[in-house]
Protein backbone atom coordinates (compact mmCIF):
# COMPACT_ATOMS: atom_id res chain seq x y z
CA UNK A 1 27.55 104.36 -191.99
CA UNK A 2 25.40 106.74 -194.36
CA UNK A 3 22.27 104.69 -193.10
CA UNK A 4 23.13 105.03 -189.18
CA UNK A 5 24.11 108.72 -189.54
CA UNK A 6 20.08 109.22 -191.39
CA UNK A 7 18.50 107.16 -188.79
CA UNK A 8 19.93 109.37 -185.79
CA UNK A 9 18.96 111.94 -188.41
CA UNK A 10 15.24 110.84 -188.38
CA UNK A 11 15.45 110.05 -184.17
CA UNK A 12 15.87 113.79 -183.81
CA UNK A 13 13.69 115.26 -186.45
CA UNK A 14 10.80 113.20 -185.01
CA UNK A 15 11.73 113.60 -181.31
CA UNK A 16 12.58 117.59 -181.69
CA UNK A 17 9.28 118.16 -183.73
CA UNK A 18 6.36 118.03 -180.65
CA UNK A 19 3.69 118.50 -183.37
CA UNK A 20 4.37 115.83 -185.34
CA UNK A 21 4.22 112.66 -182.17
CA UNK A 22 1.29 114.75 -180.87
CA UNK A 23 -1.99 112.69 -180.98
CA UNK A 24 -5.53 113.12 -179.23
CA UNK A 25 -6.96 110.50 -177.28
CA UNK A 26 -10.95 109.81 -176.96
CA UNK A 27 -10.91 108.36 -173.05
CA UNK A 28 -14.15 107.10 -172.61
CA UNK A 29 -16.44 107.67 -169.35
CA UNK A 30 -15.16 105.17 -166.60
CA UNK A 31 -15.92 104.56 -163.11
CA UNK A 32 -13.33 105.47 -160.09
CA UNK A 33 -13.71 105.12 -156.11
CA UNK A 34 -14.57 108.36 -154.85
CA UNK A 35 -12.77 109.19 -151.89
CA UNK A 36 -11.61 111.98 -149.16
CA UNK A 37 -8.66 113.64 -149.92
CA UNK A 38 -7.11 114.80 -146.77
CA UNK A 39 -3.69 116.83 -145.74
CA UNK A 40 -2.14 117.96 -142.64
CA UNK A 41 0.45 118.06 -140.60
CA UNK A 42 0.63 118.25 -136.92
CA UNK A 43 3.17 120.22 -135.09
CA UNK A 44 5.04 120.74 -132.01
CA UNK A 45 5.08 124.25 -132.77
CA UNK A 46 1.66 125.35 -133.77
CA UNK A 47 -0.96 126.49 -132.21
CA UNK A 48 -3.56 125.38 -134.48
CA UNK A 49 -4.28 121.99 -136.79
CA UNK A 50 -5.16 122.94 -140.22
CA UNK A 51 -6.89 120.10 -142.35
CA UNK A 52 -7.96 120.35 -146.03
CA UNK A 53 -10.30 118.16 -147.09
CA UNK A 54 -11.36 117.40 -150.94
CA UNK A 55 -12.95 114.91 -152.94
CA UNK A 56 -10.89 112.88 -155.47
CA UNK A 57 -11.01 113.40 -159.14
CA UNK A 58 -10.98 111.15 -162.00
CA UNK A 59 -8.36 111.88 -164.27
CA UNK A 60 -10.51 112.93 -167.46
CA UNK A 61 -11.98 115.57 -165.02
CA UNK A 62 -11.05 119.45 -165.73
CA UNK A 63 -8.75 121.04 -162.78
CA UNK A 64 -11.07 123.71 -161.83
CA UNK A 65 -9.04 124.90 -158.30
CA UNK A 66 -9.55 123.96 -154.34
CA UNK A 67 -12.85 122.83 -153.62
CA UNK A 68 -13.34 122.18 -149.95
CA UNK A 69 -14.97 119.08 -148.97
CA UNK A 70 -18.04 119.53 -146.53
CA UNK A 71 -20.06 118.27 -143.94
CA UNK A 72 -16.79 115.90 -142.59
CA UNK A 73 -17.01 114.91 -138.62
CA UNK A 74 -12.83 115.34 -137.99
CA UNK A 75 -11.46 114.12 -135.06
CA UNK A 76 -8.34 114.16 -133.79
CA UNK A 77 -7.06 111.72 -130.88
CA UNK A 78 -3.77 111.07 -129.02
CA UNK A 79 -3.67 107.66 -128.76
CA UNK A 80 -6.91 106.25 -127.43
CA UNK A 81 -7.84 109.65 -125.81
CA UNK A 82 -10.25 112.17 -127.74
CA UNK A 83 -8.44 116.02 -127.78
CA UNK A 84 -11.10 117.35 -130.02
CA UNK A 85 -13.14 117.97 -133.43
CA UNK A 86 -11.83 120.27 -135.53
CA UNK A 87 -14.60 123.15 -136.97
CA UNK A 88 -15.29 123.58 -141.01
CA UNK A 89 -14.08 127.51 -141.81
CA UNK A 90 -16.33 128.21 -145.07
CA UNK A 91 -14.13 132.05 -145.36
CA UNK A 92 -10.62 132.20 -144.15
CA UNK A 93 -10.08 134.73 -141.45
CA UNK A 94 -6.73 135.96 -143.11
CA UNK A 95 -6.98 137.81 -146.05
CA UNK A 96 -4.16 135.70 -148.09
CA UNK A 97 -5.78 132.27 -146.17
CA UNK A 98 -7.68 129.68 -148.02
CA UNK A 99 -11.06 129.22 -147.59
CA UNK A 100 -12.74 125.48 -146.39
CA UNK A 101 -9.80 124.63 -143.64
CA UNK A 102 -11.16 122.60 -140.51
CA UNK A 103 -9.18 123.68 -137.77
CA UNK A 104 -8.98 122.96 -134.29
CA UNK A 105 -7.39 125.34 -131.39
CA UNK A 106 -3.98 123.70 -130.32
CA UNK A 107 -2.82 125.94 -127.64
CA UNK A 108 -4.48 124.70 -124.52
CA UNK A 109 -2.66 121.42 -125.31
CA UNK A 110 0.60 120.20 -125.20
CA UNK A 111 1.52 118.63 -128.49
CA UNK A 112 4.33 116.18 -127.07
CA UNK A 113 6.12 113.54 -129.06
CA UNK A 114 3.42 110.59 -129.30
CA UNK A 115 1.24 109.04 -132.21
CA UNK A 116 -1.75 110.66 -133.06
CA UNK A 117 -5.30 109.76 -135.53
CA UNK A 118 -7.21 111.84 -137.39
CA UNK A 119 -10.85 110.29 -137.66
CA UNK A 120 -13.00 111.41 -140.72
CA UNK A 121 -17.04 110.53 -141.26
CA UNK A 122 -18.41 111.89 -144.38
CA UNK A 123 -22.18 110.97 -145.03
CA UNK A 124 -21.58 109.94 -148.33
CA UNK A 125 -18.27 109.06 -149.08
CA UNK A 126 -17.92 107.14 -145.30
CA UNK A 127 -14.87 106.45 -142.76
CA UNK A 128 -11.46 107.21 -143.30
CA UNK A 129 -8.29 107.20 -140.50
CA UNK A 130 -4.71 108.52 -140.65
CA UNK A 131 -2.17 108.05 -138.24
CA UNK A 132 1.24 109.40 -137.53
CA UNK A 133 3.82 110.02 -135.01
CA UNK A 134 5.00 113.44 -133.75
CA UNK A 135 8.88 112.82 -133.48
CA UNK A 136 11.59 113.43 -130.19
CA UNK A 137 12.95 116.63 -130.22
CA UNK A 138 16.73 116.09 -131.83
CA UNK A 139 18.98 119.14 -130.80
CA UNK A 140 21.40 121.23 -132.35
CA UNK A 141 24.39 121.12 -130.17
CA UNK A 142 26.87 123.82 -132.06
CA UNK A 143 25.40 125.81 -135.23
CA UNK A 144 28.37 127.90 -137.00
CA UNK A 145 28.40 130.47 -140.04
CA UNK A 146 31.98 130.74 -142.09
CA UNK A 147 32.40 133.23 -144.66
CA UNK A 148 33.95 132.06 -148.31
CA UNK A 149 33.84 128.34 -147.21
CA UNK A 150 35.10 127.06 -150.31
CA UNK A 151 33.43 125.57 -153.54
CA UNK A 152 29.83 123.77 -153.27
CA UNK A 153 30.58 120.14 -154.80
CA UNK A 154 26.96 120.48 -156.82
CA UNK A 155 26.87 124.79 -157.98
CA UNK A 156 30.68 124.71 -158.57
CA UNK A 157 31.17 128.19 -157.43
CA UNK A 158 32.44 129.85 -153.93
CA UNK A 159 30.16 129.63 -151.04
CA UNK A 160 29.62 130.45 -147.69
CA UNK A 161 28.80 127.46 -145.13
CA UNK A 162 26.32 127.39 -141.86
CA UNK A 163 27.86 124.03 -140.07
CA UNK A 164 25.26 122.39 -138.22
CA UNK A 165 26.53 119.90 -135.20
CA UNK A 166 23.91 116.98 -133.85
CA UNK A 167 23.80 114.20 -131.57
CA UNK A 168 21.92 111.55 -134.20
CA UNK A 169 19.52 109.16 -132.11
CA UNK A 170 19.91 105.73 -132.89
CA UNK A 171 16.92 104.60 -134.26
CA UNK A 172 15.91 106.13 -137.53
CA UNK A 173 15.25 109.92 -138.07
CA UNK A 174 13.93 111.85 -140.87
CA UNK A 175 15.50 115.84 -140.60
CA UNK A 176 14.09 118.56 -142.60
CA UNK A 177 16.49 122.03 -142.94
CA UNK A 178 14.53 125.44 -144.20
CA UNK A 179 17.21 128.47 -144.35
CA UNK A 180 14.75 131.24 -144.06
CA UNK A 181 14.98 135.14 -144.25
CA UNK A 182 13.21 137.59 -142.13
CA UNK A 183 11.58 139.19 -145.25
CA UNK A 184 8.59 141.54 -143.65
CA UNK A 185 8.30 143.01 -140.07
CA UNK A 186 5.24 144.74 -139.38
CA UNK A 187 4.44 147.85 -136.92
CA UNK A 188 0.87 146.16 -136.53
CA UNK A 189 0.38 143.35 -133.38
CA UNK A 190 -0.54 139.58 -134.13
CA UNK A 191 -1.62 137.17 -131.79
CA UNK A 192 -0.35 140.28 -129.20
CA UNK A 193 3.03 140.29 -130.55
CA UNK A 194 5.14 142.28 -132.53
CA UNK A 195 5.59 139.49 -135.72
CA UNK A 196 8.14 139.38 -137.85
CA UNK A 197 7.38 137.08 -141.07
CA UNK A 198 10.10 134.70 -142.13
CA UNK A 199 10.03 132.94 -145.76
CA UNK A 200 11.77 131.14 -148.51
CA UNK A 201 14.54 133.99 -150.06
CA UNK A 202 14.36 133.68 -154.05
CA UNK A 203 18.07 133.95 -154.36
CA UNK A 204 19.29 131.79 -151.87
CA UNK A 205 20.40 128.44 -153.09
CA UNK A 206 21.98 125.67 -150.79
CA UNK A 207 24.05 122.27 -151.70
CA UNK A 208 25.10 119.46 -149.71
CA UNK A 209 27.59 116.61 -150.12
CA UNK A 210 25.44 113.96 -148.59
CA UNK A 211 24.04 111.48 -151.20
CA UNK A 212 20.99 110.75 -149.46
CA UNK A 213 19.69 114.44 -149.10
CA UNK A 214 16.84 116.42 -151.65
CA UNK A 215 16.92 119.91 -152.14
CA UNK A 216 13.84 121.92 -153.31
CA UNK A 217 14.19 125.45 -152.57
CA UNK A 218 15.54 126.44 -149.43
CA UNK A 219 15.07 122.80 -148.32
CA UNK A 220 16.76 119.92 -147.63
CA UNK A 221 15.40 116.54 -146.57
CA UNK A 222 17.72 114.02 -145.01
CA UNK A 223 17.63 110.20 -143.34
CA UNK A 224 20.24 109.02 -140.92
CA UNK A 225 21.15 106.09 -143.10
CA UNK A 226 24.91 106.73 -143.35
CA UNK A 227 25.17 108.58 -139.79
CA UNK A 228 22.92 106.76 -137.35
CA UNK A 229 23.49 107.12 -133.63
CA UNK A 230 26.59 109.26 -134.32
CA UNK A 231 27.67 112.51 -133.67
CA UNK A 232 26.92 113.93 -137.00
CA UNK A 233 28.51 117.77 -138.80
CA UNK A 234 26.14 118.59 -141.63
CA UNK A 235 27.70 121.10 -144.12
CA UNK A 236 25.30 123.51 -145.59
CA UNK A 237 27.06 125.61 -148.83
CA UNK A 238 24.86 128.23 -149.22
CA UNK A 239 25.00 130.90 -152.08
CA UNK A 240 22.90 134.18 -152.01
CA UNK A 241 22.21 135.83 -155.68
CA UNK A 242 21.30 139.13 -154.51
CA UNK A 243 23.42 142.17 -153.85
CA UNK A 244 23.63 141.90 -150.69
CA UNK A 245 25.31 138.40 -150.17
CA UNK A 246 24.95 135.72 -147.19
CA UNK A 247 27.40 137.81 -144.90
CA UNK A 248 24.83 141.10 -145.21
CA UNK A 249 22.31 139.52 -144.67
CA UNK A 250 22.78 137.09 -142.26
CA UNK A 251 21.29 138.63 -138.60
CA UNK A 252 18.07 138.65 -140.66
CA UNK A 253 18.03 134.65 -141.44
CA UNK A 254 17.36 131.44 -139.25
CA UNK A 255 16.65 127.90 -139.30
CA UNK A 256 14.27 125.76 -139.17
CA UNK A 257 15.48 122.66 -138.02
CA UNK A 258 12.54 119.95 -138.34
CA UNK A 259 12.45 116.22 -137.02
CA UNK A 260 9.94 114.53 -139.41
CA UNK A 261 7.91 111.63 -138.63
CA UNK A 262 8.67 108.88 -141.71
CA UNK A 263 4.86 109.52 -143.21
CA UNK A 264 6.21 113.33 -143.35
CA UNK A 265 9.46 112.25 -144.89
CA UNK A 266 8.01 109.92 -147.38
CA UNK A 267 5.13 112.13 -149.08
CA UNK A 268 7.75 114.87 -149.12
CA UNK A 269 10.11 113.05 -150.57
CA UNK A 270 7.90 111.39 -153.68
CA UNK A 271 6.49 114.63 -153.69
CA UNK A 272 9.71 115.70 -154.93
CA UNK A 273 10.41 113.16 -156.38
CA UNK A 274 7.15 113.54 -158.35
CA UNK A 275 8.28 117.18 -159.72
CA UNK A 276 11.26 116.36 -160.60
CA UNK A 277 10.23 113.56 -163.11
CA UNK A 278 7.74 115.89 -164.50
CA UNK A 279 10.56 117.88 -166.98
CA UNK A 280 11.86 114.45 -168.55
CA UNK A 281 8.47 114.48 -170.46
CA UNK A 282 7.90 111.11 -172.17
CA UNK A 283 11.04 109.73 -170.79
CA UNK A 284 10.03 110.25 -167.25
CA UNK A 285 9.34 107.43 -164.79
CA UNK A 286 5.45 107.20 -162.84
CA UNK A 287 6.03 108.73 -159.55
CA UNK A 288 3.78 107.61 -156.44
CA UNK A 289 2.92 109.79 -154.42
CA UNK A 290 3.11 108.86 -150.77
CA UNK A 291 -0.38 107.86 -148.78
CA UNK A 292 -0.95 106.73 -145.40
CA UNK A 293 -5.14 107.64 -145.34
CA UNK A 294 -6.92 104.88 -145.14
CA UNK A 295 -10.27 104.44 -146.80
CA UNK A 296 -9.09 108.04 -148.35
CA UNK A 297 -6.17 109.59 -150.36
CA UNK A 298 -3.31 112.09 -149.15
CA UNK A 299 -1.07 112.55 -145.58
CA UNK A 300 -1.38 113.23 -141.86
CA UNK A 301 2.37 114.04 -140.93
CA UNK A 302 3.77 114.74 -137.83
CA UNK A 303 6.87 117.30 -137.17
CA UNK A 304 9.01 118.45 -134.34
CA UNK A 305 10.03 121.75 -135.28
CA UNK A 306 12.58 124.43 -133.88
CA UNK A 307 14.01 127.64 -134.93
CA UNK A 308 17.58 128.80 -134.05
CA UNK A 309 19.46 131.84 -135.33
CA UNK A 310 22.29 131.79 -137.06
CA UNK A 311 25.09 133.31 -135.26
CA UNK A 312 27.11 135.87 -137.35
């Protein structure tokens, strides 16, 4: 007994002591495919594509920030027909932007539910093609807030609840939920409105019952699998930390309601996936990261988005 309670003794000294497993590895030079890194997402909702573009790094090679990828021919088709090549922006316009975005004017088209390619041509690093699928529009037939709802089954304290009620289509769909708050409204006019900036609150946090949902944030991300082609109540438990509470603060929040193409769903879901792992240290599992570029790295993602209020 002495000998098992000084091994479990030694287990923890040796796992508790980082300094003393710590040990430098010389990786030697080694040769990796350089490729184009690409990410995007197209939208029902926007009115302009934004692409970054990067070059791939080898693993031994320092992180040293974004660095844009030039000189790429991007195309983007629906289907068989060309809508257009998006432009290389060396200096964002916006003052919080990021510079080296191609981007390509969406509002003289109508960005309907269909697949849709990306085409890239670099001169040195060659072809690479990603296609995905903007979704059907899925509709929220009742949306419902309740004060002091009960206790979330995850936090373990009282919550308020925003019910959402949907018509599920039967073949598989991929939801996205962002609870946002109307954090900044400005006296200045964008795009000739008065704009109103909605974001992620700090203090909100939300739980679910559903076993196949993620939360990050003031996310969730959800499959059909248990509820498909069913009339479907989604239970949102949603706790605000500040002093104001949910029920204050409630005409100033909305939500994003987001069909997700599965190439969406997927690469936000390893992504996830991916973070999480990263606190378990040397007990976590590899994550992969979700890719549907070919000849290249990274996502093209399509999303149906829509924004309804949340009725006090």
């Amino acid at each position: 007994m002495k000998k098992l309670i000084l091994f479990f003794g030694l287990l923890f000294l040796f796992t508790s002591c980082e300094n003393i497993l710590v040990k430098t590895l010389d990786i030697d030079d080694f040769d990796y495919e350089k490729q184009m890194a690409v990410s995007g997402t197209i939208s029902s909702t926007h009115e302009e594509l934004r692409i970054l573009i990067s070059e791939n790094q080898a693993i031994t090679d320092p992180l040293d920030g974004w660095n844009p990828l030039q000189d790429v021919d991007v195309s983007l088709f629906r289907g068989p027909a060309l809508l257009g090549n998006l432009e290389f922006q060396p200096v964002a316009e916006e003052e919080n932007d990021i510079d080296g975005v191609y981007t390509m004017d969406l509002s003289p088209i109508n960005i309907d539910p269909g697949e849709y390619r990306l085409e890239l041509n670099h001169p040195e690093l060659g072809m690479a093609t990603a296609t995905t699928q903007v979704p059907n529009e899925v509709k929220i037939d009742d949306i419902v807030f309740q004060k002091d709802f009960g206790i979330a089954p995850n936090l373990l304290q009282r919550t308020d609840a925003i019910i959402i009620t949907f018509n599920d289509p039967p073949e598989e769909n991929y939801y996205q939920i962002k609870i946002e708050n109307n954090a900044t409204s400005f006296d200045t006019f964008i795009f000739e409105m008065d704009t109103i900036i909605y974001e992620d609150s700090p203090y909100i946090q939300l739980d679910v019952k559903e076993q196949n949902a993620q939360i990050g944030g003031n996310n969730i991300l959800l499959t059909d699998v248990f509820f498909n082609g069913e009339t479907y109540e989604l239970v949102i438990y949603i706790t605000d930390f500040s002093e104001e509470g949910v029920s204050e603060i409630i005409e100033d929040m909305r939500v994003s309601w987001e069909v997700l193409s599965k190439d969406k769903y997927e690469f936000d879901s390893s992504l996830e996936l991916y973070f999480n792992s990263q606190g378990l240290g040397p007990f976590s599992e590899a994550v992969s990261v979700y890719n549907n570029v070919e000849g290249g790295l990274g996502v093209f993602a399509g999303v149906n988005q829509t924004f309804y209020d949340i009725p006090e």
